[in-house]
C-alpha atoms as a PDB file:
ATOM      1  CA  UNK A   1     101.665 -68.079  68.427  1.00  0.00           C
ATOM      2  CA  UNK A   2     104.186 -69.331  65.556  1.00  0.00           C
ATOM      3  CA  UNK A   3     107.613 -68.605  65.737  1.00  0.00           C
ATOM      4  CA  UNK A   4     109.051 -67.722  62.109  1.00  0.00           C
ATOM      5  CA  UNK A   5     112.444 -66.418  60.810  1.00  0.00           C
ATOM      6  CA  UNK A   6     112.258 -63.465  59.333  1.00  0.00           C
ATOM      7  CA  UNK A   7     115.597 -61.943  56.867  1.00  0.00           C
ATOM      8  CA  UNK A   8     115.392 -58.591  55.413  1.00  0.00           C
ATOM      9  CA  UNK A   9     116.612 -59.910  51.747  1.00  0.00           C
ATOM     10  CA  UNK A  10     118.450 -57.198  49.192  1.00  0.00           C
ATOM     11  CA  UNK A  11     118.081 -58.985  46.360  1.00  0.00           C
ATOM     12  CA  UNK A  12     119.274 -62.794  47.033  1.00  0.00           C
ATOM     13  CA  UNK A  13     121.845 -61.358  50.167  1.00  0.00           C
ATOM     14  CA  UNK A  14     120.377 -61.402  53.655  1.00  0.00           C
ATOM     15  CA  UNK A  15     120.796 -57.880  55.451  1.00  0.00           C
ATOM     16  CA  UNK A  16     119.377 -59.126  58.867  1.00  0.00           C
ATOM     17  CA  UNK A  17     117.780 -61.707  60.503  1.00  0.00           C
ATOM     18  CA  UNK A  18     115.719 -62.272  63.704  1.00  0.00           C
ATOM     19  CA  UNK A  19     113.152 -64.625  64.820  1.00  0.00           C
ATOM     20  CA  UNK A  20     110.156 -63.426  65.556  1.00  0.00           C
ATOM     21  CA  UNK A  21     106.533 -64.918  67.366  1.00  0.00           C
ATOM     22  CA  UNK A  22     103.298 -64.048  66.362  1.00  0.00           C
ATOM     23  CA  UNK A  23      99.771 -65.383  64.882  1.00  0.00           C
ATOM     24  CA  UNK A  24     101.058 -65.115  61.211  1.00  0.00           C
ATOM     25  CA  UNK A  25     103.780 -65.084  58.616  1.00  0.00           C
ATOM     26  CA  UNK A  26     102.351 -61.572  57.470  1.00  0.00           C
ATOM     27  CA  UNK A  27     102.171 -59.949  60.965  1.00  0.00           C
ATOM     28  CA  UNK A  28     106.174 -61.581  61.460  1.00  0.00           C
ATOM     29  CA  UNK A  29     106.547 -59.434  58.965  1.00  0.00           C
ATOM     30  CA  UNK A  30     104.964 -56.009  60.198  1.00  0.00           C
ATOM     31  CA  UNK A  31     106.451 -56.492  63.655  1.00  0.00           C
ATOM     32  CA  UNK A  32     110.052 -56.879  62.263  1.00  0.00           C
ATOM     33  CA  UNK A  33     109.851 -53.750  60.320  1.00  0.00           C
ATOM     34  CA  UNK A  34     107.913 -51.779  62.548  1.00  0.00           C
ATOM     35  CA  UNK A  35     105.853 -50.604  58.475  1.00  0.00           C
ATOM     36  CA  UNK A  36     103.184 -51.735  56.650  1.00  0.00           C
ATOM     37  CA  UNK A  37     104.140 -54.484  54.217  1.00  0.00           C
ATOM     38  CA  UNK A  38     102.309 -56.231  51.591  1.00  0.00           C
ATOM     39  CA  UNK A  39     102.530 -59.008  49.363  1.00  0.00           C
ATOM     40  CA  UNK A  40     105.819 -58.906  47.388  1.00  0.00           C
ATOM     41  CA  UNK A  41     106.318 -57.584  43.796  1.00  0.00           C
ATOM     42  CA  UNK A  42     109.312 -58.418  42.891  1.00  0.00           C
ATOM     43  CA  UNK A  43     111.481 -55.376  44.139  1.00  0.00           C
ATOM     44  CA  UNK A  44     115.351 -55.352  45.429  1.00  0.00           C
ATOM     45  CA  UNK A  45     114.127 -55.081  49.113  1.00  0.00           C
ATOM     46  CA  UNK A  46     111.871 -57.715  50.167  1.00  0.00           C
ATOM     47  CA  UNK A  47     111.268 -59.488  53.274  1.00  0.00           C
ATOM     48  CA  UNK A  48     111.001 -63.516  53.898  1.00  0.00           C
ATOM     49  CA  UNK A  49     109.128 -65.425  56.318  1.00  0.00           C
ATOM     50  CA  UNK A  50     110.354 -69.014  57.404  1.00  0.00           C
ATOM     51  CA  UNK A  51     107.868 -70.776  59.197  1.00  0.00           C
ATOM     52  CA  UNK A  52     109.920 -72.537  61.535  1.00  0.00           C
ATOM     53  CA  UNK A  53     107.193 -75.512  62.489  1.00  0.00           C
ATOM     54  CA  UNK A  54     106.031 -76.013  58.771  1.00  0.00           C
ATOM     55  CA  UNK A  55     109.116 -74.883  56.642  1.00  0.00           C
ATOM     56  CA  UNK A  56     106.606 -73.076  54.560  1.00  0.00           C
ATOM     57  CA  UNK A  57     108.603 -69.708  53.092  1.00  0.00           C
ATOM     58  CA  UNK A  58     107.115 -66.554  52.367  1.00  0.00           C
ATOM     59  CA  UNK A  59     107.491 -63.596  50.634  1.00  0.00           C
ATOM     60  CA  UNK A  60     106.614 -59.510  51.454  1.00  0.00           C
ATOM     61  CA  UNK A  61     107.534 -56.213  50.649  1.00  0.00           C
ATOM     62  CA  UNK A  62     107.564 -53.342  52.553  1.00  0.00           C
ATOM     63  CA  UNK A  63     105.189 -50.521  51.740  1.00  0.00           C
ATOM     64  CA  UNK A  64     106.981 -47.472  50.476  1.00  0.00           C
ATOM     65  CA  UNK A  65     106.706 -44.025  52.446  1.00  0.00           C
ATOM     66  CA  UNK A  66     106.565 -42.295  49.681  1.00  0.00           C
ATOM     67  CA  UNK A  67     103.392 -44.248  48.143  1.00  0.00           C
ATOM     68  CA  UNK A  68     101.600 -45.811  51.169  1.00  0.00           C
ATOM     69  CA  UNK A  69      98.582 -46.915  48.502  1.00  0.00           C
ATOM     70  CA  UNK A  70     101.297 -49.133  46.688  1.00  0.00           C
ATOM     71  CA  UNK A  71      99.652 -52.288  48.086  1.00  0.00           C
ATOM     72  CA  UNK A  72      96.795 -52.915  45.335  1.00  0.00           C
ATOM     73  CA  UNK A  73      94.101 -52.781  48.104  1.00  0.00           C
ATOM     74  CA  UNK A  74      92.649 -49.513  47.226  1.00  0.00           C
ATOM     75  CA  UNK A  75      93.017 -47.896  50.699  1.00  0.00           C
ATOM     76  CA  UNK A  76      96.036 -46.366  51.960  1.00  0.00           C
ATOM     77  CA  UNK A  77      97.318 -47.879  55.289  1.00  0.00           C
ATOM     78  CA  UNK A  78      97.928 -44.397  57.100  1.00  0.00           C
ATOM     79  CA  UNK A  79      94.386 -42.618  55.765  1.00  0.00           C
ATOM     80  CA  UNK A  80      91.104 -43.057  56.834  1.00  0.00           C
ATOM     81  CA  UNK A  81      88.273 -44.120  54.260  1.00  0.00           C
ATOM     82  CA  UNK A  82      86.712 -40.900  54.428  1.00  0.00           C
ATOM     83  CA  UNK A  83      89.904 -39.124  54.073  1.00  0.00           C
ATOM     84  CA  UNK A  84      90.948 -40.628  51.172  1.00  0.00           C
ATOM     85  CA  UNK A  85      87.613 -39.678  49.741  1.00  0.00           C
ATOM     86  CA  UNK A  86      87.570 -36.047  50.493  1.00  0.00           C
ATOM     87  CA  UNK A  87      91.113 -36.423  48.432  1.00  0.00           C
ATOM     88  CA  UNK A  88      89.745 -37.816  45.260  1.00  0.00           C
ATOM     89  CA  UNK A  89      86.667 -35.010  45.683  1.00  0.00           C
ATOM     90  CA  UNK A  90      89.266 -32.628  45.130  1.00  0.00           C
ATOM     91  CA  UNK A  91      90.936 -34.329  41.825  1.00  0.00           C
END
């Protein structure tokens, strides 16, 4: 496992920091928020991932809880495929 440095950002201002070890940059991520992130899009709160080996930075945002489909895939991270269908049959 890598160990990266992950900062909660608010804007350019860290809010907290830890360091954190696991396979990837985007699972750093997950496991320091304990939510589903996803690439960032430009939004106040964002997350970013120092790889501490490589120096390579990276950038996420944390799904909202409000709109878990907000991360372009398609598939909301809390449904099922077949309950997300059974939604848009009733649209």
């Amino acid at each position: 496992m890598q160990t990266y440095l992950v900062e909660q950002m608010e804007g350019d201002d860290v809010i907290t920091v830890r360091v954190i070890n696991a396979p990837s940059p985007f699972k750093a991520a997950a496991m320091s928020t304990d939510r589903h992130v996803t690439l960032r899009r430009w939004e106040k709160d964002w997350i970013r991932v120092t790889d501490e080996n490589r120096g390579h930075i990276f950038a996420y945002s944390v799904v909202s809880d409000a709109n878990p489909d907000n991360s372009g895939l398609g598939i909301a991270p809390t449904k099922s495929r077949k309950a997300q269908k059974a939604d848009q049959g009733r649209e």
